[in-house]
Protein backbone atom coordinates (compact mmCIF):
# COMPACT_ATOMS: atom_id res chain seq x y z
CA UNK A 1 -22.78 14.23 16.58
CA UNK A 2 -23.18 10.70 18.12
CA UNK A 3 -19.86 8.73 19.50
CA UNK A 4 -19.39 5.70 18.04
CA UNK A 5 -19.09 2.88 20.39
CA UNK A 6 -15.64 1.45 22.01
CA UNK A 7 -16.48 -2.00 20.86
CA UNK A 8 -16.11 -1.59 17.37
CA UNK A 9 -14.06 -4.80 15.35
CA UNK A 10 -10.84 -2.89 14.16
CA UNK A 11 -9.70 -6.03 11.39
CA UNK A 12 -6.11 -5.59 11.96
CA UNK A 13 -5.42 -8.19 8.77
CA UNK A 14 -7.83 -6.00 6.67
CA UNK A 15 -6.10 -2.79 7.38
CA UNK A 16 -2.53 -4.75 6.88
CA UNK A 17 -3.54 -6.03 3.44
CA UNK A 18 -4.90 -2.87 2.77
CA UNK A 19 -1.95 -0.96 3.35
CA UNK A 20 0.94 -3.47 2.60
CA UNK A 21 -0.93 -5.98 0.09
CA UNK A 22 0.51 -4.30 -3.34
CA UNK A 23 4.37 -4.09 -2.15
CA UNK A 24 4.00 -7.97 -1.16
CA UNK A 25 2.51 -9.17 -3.59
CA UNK A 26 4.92 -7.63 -5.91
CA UNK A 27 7.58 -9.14 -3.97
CA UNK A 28 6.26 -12.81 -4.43
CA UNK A 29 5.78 -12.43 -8.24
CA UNK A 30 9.83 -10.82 -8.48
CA UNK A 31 10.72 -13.93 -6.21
CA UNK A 32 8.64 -16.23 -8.27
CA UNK A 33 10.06 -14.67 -11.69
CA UNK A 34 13.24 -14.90 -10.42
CA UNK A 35 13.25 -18.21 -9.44
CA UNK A 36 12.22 -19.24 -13.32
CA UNK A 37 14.05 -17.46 -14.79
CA UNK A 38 17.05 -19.25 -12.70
CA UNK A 39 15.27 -22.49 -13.38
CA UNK A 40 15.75 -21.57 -17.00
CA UNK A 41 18.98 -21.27 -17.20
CA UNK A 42 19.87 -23.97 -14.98
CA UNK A 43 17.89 -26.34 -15.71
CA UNK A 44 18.29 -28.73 -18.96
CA UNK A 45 14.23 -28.90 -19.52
CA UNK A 46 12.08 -25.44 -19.95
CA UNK A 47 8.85 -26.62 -18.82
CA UNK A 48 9.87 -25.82 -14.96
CA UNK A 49 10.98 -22.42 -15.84
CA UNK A 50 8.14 -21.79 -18.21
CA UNK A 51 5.87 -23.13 -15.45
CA UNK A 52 7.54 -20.96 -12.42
CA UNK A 53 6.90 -17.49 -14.80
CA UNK A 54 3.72 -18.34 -15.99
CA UNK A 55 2.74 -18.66 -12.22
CA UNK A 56 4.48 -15.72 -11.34
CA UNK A 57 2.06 -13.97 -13.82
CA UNK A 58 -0.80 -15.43 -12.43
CA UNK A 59 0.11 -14.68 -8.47
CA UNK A 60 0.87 -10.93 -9.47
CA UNK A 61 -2.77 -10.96 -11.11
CA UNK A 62 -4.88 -12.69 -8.65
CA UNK A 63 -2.90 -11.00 -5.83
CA UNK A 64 -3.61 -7.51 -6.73
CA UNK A 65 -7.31 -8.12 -7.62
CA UNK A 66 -7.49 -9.46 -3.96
CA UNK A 67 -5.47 -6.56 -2.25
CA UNK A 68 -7.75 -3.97 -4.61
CA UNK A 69 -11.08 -6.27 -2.59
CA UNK A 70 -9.90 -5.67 0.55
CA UNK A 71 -9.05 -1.99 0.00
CA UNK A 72 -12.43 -1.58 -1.18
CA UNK A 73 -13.54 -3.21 1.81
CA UNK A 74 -11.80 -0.98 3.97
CA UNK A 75 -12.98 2.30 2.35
CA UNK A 76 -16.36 0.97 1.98
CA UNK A 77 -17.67 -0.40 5.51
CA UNK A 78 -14.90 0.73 8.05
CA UNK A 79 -14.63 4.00 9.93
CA UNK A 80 -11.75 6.10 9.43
């Protein structure tokens, strides 16, 4: 069996996403739910509240197709 080479790129942010991408982005849509649903019930007008969900939806979405690329990435084209 052949050695692989010592100069190999390790993509430290790759293998961060990969492994801590899902819990974070969680995190960001709880903190962006929470923060319209607060806006809700503070606020005298909906729309901000409505606006803050609705884009806690889409970060949660968006996020996790992202952390599923880069965790494809990872299993695909690095070495173990």
């Amino acid at each position: 069996m052949q050695a692989l080479p010592l100069n190999i790129p390790r993509y430290p942010m790759l293998r961060f996403v990969a492994r801590h991408g899902r819990n974070l982005v969680l995190a960001i849509a709880i903190v962006l739910l929470a923060a319209g649903v607060a806006m809700l019930a503070q606020m005298p007008s909906a729309i901000p509240g409505a606006i803050a969900i609705g884009a806690a939806v889409v970060v949660f979405v968006v996020g996790r197709a992202l952390v599923e690329m880069v965790e494809l990435i990872t299993d695909m084209l690095l070495p173990k």
